[in-house]
Protein backbone atom coordinates (compact mmCIF):
# COMPACT_ATOMS: atom_id res chain seq x y z
CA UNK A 1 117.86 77.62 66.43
CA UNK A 2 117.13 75.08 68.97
CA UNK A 3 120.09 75.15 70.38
CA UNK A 4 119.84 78.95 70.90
CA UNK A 5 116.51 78.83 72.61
CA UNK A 6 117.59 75.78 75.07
CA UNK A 7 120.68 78.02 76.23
CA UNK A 8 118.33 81.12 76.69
CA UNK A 9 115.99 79.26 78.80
CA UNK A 10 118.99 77.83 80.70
CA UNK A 11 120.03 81.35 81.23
CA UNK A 12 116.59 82.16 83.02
CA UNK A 13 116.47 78.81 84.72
CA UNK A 14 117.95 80.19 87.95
CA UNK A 15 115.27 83.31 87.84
CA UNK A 16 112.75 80.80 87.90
CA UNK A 17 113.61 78.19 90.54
CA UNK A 18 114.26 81.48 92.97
CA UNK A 19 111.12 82.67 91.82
CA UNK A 20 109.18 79.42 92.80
CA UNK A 21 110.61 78.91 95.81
CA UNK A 22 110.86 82.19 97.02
CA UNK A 23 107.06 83.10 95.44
CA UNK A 24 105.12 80.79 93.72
CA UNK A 25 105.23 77.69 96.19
CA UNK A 26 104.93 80.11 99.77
CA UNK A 27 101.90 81.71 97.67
CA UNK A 28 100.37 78.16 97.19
CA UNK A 29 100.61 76.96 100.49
CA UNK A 30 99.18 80.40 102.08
CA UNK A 31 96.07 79.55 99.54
CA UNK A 32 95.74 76.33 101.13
CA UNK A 33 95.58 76.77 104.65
CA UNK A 34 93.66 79.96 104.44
CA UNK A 35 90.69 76.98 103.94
CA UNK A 36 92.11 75.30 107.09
CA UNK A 37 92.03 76.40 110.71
CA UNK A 38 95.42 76.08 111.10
CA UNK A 39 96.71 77.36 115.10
CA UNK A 40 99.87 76.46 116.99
CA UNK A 41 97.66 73.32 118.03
CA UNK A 42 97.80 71.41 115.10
CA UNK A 43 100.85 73.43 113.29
CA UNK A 44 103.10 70.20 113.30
CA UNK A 45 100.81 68.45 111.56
CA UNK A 46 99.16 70.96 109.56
CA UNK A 47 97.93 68.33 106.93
CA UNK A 48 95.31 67.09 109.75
CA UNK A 49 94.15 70.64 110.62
CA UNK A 50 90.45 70.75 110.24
CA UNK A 51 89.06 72.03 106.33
CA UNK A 52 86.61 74.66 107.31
CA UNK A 53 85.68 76.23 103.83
CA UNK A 54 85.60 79.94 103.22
CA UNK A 55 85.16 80.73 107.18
CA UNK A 56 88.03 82.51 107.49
CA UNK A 57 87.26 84.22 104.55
CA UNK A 58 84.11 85.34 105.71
CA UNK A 59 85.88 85.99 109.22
CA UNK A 60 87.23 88.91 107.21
CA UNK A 61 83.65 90.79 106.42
CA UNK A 62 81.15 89.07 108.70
CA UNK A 63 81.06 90.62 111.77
CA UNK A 64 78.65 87.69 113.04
CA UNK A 65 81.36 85.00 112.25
CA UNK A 66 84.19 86.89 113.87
CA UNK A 67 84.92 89.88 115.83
CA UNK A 68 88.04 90.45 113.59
CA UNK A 69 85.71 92.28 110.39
CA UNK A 70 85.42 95.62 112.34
CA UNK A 71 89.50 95.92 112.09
CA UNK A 72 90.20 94.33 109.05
CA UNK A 73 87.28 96.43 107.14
CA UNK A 74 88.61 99.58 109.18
CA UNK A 75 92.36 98.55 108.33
CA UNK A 76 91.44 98.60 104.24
CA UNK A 77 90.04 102.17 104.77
CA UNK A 78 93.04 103.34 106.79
CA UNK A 79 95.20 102.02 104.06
CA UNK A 80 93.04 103.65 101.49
CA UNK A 81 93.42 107.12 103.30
CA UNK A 82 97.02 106.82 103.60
CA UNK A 83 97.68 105.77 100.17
CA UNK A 84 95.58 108.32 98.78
CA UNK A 85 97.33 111.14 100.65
CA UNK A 86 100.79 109.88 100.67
CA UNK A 87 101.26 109.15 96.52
CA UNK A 88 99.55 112.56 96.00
CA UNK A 89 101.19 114.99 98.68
CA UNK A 90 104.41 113.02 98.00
CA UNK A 91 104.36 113.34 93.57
CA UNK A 92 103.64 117.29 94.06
CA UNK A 93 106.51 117.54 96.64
CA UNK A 94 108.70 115.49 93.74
CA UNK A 95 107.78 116.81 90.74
CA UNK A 96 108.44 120.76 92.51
CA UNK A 97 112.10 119.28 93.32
CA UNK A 98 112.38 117.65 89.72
CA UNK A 99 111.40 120.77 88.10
CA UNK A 100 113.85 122.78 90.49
CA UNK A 101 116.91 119.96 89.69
CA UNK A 102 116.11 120.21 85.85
CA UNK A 103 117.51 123.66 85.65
CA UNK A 104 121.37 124.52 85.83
CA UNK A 105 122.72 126.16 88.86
CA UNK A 106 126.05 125.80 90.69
CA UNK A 107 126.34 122.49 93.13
CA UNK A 108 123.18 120.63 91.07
CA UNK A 109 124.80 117.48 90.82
CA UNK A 110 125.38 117.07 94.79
CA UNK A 111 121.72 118.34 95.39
CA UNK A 112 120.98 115.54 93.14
CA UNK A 113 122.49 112.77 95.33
CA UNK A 114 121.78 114.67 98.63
CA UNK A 115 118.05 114.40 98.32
CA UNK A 116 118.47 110.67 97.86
CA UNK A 117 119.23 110.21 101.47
CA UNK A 118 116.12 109.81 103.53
CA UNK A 119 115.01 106.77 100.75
CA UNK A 120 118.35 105.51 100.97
CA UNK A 121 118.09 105.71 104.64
CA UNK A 122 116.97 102.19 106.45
CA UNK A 123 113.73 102.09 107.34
CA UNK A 124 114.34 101.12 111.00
CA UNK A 125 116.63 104.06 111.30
CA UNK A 126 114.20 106.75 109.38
CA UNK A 127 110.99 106.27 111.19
CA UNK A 128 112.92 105.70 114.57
CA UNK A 129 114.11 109.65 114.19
CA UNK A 130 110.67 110.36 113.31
CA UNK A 131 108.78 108.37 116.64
CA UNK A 132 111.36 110.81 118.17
CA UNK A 133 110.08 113.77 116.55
CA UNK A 134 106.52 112.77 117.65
CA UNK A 135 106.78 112.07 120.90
CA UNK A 136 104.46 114.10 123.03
CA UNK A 137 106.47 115.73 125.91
CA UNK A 138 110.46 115.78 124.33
CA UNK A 139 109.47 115.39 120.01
CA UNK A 140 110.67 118.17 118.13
CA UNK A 141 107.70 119.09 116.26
CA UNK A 142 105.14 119.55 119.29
CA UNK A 143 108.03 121.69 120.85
CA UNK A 144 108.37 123.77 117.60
CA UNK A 145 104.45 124.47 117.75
CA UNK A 146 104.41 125.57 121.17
CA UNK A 147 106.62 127.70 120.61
CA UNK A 148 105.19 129.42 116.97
CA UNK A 149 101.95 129.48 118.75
CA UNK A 150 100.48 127.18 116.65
CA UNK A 151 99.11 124.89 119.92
CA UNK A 152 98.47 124.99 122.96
CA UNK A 153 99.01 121.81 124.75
CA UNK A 154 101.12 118.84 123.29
CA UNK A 155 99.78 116.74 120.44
CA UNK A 156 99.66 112.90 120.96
CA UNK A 157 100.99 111.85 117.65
CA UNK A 158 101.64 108.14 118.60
CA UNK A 159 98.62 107.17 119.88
CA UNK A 160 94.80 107.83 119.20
CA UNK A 161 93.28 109.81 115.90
CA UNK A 162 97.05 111.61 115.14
CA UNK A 163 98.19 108.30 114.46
CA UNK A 164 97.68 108.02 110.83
CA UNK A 165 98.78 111.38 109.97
CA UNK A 166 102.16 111.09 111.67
CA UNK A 167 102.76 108.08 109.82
CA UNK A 168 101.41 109.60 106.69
CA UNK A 169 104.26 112.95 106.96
CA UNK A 170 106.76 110.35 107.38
CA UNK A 171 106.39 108.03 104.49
CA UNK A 172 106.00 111.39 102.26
CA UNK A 173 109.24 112.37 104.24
CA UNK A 174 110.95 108.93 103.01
CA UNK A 175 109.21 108.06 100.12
CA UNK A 176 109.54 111.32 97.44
CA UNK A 177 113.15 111.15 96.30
CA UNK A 178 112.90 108.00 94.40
CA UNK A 179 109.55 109.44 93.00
CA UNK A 180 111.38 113.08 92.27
CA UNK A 181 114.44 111.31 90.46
CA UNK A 182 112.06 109.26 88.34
CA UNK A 183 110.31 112.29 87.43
CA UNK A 184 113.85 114.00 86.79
CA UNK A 185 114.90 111.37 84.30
CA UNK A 186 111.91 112.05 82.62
CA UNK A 187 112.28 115.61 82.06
CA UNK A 188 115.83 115.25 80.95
CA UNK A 189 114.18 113.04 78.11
CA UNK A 190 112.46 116.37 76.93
CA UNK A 191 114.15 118.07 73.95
CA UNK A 192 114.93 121.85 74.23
CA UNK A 193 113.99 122.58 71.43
CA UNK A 194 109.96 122.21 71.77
CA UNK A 195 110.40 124.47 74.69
CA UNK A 196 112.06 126.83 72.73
CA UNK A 197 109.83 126.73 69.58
CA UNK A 198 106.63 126.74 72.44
CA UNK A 199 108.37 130.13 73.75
CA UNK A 200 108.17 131.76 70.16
CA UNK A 201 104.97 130.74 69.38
CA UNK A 202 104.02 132.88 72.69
CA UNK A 203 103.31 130.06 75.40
CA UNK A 204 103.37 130.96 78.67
CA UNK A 205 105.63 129.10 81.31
CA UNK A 206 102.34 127.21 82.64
CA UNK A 207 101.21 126.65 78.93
CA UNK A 208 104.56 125.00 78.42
CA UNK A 209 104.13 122.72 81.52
CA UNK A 210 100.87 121.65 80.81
CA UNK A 211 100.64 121.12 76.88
CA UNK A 212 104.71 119.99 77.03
CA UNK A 213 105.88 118.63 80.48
CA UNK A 214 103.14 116.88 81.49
CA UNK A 215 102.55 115.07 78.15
CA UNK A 216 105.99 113.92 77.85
CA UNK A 217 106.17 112.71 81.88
CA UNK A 218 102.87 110.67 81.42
CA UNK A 219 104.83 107.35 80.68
CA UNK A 220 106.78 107.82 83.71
CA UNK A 221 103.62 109.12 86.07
CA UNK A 222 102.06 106.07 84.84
CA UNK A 223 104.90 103.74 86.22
CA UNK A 224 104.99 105.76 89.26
CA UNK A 225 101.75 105.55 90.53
CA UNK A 226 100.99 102.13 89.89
CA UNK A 227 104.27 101.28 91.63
CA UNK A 228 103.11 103.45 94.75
CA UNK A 229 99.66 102.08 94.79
CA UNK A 230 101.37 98.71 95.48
CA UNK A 231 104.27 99.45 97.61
CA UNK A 232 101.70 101.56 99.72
CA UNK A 233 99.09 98.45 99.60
CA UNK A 234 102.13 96.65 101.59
CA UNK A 235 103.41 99.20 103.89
CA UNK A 236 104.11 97.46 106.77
CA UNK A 237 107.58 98.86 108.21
CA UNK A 238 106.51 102.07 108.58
CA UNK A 239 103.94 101.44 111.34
CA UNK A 240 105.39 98.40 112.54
CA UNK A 241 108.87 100.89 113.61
CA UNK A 242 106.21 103.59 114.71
CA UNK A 243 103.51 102.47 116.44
CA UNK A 244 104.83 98.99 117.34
CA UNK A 245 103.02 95.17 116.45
CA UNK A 246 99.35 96.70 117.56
CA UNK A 247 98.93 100.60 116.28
CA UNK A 248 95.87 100.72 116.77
CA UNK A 249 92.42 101.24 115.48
CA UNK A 250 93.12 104.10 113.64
CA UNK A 251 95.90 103.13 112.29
CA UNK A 252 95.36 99.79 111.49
CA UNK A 253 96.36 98.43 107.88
CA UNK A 254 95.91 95.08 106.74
CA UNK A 255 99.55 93.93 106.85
CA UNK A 256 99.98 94.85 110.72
CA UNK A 257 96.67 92.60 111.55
CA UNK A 258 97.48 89.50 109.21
CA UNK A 259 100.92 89.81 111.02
CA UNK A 260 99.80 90.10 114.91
CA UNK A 261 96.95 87.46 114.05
CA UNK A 262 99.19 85.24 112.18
CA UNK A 263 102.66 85.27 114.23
CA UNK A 264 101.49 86.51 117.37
CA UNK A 265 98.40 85.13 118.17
CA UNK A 266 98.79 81.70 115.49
CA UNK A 267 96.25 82.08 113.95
CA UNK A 268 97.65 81.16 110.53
CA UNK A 269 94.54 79.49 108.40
CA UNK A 270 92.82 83.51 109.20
CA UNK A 271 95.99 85.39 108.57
CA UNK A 272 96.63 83.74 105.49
CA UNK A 273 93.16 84.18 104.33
CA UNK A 274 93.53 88.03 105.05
CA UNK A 275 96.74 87.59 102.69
CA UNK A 276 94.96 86.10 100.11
CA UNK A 277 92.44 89.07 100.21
CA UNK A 278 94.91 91.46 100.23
CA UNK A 279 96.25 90.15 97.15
CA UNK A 280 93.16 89.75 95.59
CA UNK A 281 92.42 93.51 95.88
CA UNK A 282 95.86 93.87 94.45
CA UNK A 283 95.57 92.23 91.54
CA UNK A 284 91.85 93.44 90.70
CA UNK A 285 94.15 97.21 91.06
CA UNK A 286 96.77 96.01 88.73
CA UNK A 287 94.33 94.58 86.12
CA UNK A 288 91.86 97.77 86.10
CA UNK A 289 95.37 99.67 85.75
CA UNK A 290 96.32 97.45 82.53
CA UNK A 291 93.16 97.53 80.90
CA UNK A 292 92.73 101.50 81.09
CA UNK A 293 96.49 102.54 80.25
CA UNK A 294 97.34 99.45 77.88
CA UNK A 295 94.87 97.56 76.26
CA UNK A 296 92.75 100.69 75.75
CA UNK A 297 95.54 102.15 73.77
CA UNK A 298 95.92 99.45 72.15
CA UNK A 299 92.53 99.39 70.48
């Protein structure tokens, strides 16, 4: 028996050293200097870089301590806004294409891997076409508009308050095909016969979706949204391709100001503290998600 549990943990032994390396020691060291102020002055020897406490934690929310609060605070609400709207517009645009994919008609199965393509697609590639589309005077979409009507003057999608909803139509753009063949997989799950059994009982097709569909999907919508509410917590590419290193205020998240104030202006005992924060809020998300959708079940 012993011998069966050494070879098992031999087995994982190569997960874990990546994982350390790659997670648990970079994630250690980012702790620790977040309590220094660590610059390009004193980088080479970062061991003799002054301890200043929780300053650049309070650097964070203090606007008297530093002038970087009003961005960083503004930067958690953008994200929140663009989370909010991107997970929801983005599961009703895949569950409607699950729900259409789910029923037999002629060509499904190349439907099925032709919607794949914009997640597939790289993310420099995908939002470059899109900074295209919104560009003011030669984008697509402002040129569609004028001509429906639908405005008068070009829209400045790339800069000022339009910022954050360009980037939020592009992530849905990219992001629902993974979400809409989760949600496929799921349905496929569902046996035919409790529709059919629903249907002679009477049940509407909207009774059937609620009191059926919806039911059965919940372990998958459960796994979905807790993986978006990360992924979009990190979003970083999207704006970075977009809008460039500085996006500005209104479409500021915290990933695109830990990065300009760590790597461009080297500031890394702040940046790292903004990290830290960041994954603070993160975990205090993933906790609150395991204690109401697993260990409330449980009891």
């Amino acid at each position: 028996m012993k011998k069966i549990k050494l070879l098992g943990y031999l087995f994982i032994l190569p997960a874990i050293t990546a994982m350390l390396f790659v997670h648990i020691i970079p994630m250690g060291w980012g702790i620790i200097i977040s309590f220094r102020d660590l610059t390009i002055r004193n980088i080479r020897n970062w061991t003799s870089a002054p301890v200043i406490g929780l300053k650049n934690y309070f650097s964070a929310f203090n606007n008297n301590v530093s002038t970087i609060s009003q961005r960083y605070k503004q930067s958690l609400w953008n994200i929140l806004i663009y989370g909010f709207f991107t997970i929801s517009i983005g599961f009703l645009v895949a569950l409607g294409v699950a729900l259409i994919l789910n029923k037999p008609f002629l060509g499904r199965t190349f439907v099925r891997g032709l919607i794949l393509i914009p997640y597939i697609t790289p993310d420099s590639v995908a939002f470059n076409f899109w900074r295209f589309i919104f560009q003011n005077r030669i984008g697509i979409l402002n040129e569609m508009m004028l001509r429906i009507g639908m405005i008068k003057e070009p829209i400045m999608w790339l800069v000022g308050r339009n910022t954050l909803t360009a980037v939020i139509i592009a992530s849905i753009w990219k992001g629902w095909p993974l979400t809409s063949l989760m949600l496929l997989a799921g349905l496929q799950t569902i046996p035919q016969s409790v529709y059919e059994a629903a249907k002679i009982d009477g049940a509407s097709v909207w009774q059937s979706f609620k009191y059926i569909t919806i039911p059965y999907l919940k372990p998958v919508i459960k796994t979905i949204m807790i993986m978006n509410i990360l992924w979009n917590f990190h979003a970083y590419n999207q704006f970075r391709v977009l809008f460039g290193s500085n996006p500005g205020i209104h479409a500021e998240v915290p990933n695109t100001l830990i990065m300009r104030e760590a790597f461009e202006h080297y500031n890394y005992g702040l940046g790292s503290a903004l990290s830290v924060i960041l994954m603070l809020i993160m975990l205090s998300i993933t906790l609150i998600y395991l204690y109401f959708f697993r260990f409330r079940k449980e009891d």
